[in-house]
N, C-alpha and C. Protein backbone atom coordinates (compact mmCIF):
# COMPACT_ATOMS: atom_id res chain seq x y z
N UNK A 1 -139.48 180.18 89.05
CA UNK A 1 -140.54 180.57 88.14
C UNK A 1 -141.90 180.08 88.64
N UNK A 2 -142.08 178.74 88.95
CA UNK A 2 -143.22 178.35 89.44
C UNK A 2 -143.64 178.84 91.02
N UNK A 3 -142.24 179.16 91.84
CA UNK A 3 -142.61 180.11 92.85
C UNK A 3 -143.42 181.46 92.71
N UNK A 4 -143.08 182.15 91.61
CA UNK A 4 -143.35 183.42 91.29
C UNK A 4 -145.00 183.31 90.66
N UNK A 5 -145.76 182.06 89.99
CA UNK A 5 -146.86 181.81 89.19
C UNK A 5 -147.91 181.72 90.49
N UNK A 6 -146.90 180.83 91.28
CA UNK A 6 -148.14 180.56 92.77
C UNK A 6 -148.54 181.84 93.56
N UNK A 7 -147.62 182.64 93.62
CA UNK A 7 -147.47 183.98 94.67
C UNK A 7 -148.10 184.69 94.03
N UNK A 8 -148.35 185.12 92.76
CA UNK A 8 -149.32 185.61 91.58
C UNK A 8 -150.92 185.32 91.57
N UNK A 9 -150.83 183.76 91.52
CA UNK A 9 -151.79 183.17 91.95
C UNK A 9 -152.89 183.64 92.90
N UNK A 10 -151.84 183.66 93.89
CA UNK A 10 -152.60 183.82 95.56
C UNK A 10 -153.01 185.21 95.58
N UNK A 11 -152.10 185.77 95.00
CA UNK A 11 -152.59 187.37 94.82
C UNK A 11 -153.90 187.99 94.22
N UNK A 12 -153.99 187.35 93.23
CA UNK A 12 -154.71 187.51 92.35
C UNK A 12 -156.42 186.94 93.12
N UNK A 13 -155.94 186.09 93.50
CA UNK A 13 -157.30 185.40 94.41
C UNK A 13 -157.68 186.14 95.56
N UNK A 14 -156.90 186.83 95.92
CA UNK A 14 -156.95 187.83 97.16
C UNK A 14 -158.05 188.78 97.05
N UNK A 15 -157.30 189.74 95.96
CA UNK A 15 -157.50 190.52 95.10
C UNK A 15 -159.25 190.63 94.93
N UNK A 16 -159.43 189.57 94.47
CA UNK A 16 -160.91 189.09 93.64
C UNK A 16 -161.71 188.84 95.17
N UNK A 17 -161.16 188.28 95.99
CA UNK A 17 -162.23 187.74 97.15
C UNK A 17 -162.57 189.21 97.80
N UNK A 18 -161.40 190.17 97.93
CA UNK A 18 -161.28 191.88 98.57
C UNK A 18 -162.19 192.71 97.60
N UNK A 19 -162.63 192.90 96.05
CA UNK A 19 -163.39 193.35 95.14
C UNK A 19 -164.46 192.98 94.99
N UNK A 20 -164.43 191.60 95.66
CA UNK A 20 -165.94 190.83 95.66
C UNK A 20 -167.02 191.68 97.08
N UNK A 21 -165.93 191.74 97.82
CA UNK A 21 -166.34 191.90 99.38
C UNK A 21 -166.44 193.37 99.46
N UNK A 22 -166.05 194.04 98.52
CA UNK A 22 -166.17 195.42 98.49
C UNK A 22 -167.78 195.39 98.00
N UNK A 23 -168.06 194.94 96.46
CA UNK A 23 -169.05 195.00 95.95
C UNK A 23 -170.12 194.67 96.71
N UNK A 24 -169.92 193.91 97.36
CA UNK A 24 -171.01 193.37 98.03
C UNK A 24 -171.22 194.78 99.35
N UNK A 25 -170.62 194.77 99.70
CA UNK A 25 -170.53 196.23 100.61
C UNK A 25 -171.12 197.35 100.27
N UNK A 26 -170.69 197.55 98.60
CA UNK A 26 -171.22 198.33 98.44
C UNK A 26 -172.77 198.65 98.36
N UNK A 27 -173.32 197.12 97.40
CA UNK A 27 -174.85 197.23 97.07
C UNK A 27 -175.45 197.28 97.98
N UNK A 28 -174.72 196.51 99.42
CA UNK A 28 -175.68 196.14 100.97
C UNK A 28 -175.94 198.35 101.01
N UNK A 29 -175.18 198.65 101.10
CA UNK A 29 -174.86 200.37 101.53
C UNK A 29 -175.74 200.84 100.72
N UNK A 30 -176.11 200.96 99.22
CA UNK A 30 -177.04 201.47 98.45
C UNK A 30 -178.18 201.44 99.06
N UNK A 31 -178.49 199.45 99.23
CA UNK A 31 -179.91 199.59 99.95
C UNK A 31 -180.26 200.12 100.60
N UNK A 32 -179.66 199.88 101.53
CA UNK A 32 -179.48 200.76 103.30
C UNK A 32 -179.94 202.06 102.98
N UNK A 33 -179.17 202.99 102.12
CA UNK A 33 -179.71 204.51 101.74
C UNK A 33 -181.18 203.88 101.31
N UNK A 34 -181.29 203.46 100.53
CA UNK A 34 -182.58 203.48 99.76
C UNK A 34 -183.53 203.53 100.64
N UNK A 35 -183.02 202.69 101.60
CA UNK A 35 -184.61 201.99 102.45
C UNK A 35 -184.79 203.17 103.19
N UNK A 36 -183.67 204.25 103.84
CA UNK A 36 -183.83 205.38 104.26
C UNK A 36 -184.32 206.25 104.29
N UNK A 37 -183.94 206.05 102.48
CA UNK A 37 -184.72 207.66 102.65
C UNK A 37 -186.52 207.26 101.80
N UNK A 38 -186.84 205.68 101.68
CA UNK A 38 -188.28 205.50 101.51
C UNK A 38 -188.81 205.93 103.15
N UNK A 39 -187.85 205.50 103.85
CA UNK A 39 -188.74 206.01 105.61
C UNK A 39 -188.84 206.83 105.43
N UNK A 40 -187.90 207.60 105.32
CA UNK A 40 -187.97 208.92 105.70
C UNK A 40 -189.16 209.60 104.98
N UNK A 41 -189.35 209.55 103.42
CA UNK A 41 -190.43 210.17 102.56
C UNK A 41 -191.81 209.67 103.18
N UNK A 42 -191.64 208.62 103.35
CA UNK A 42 -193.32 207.98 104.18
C UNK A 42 -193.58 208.63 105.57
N UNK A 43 -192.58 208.91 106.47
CA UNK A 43 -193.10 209.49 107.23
C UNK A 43 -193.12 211.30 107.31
N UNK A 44 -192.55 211.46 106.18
CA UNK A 44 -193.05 212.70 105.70
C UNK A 44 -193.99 213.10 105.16
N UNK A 45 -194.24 212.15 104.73
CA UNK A 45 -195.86 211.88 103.72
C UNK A 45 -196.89 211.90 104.78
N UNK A 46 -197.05 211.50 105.63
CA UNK A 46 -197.24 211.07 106.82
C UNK A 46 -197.85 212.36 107.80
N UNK A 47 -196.59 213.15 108.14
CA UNK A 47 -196.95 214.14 108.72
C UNK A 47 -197.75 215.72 108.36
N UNK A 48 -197.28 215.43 106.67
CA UNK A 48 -197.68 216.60 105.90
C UNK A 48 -199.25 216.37 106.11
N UNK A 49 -199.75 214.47 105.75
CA UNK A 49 -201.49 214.69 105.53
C UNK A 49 -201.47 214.73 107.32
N UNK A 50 -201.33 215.03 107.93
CA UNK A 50 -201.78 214.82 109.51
C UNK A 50 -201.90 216.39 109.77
N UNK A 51 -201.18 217.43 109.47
CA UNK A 51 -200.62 218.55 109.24
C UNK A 51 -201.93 219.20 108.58
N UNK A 52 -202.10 218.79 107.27
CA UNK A 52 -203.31 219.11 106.50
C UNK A 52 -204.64 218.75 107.04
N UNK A 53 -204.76 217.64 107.49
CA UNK A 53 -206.22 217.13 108.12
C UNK A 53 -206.38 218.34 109.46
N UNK A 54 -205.24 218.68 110.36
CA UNK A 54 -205.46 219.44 111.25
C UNK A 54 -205.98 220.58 110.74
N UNK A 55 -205.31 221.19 109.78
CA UNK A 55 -205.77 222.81 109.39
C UNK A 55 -207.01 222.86 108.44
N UNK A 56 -207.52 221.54 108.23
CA UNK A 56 -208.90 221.89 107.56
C UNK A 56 -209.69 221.48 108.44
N UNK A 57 -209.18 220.70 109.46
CA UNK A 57 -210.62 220.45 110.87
C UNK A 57 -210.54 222.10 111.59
N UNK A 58 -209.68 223.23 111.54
CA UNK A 58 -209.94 224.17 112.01
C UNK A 58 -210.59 225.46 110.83
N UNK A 59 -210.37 224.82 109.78
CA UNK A 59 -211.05 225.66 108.73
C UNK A 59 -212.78 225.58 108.63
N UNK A 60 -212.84 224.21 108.68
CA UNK A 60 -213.91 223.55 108.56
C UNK A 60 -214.87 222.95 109.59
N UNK A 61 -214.87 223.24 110.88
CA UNK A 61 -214.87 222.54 112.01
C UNK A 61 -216.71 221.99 111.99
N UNK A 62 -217.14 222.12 111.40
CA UNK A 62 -218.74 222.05 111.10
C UNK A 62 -218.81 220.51 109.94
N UNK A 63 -218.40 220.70 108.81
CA UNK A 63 -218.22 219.96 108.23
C UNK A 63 -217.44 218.50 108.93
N UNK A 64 -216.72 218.72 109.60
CA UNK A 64 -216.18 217.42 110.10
C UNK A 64 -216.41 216.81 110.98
N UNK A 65 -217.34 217.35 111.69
CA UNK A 65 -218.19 216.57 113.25
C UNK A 65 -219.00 215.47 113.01
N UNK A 66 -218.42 214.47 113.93
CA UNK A 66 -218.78 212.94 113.91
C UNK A 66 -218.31 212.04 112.79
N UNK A 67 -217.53 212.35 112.08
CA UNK A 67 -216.58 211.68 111.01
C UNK A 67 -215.42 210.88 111.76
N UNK A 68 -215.15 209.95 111.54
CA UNK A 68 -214.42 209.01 112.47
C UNK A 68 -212.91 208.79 111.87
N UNK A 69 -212.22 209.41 112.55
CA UNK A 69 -210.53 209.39 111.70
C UNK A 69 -209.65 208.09 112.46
């Protein structure tokens, strides 16, 4: 009986250290996306105004001479 409480025991502790180590896995993995896809939006953000500044220096090419980017 007290064989069977210890082996339970150990299990059970297993168990909890493997669910712990998951969780933790998991939130590290959330971040990871998160931080991803903030890159990713910033350097999309990024290229869109670079994108835009180009097509109004050719819209505008008068207006923007000697303006320092």
């Amino acid at each position: 009986m007290l064989a069977t409480q210890i082996c339970q025991l150990a299990v059970d502790c297993i168990l909890n250290d493997f669910q712990r180590a998951v969780r933790i896995d998991t939130q590290q993995s959330r971040r990871a996306v998160v931080d991803a896809m903030k890159t990713i939006t910033r350097r999309d953000r990024l290229d869109t105004n670079a994108a835009d500044t180009d097509r109004t220096n050719e819209i505008f090419p008068a207006e923007n001479e000697g303006e320092e980017h």
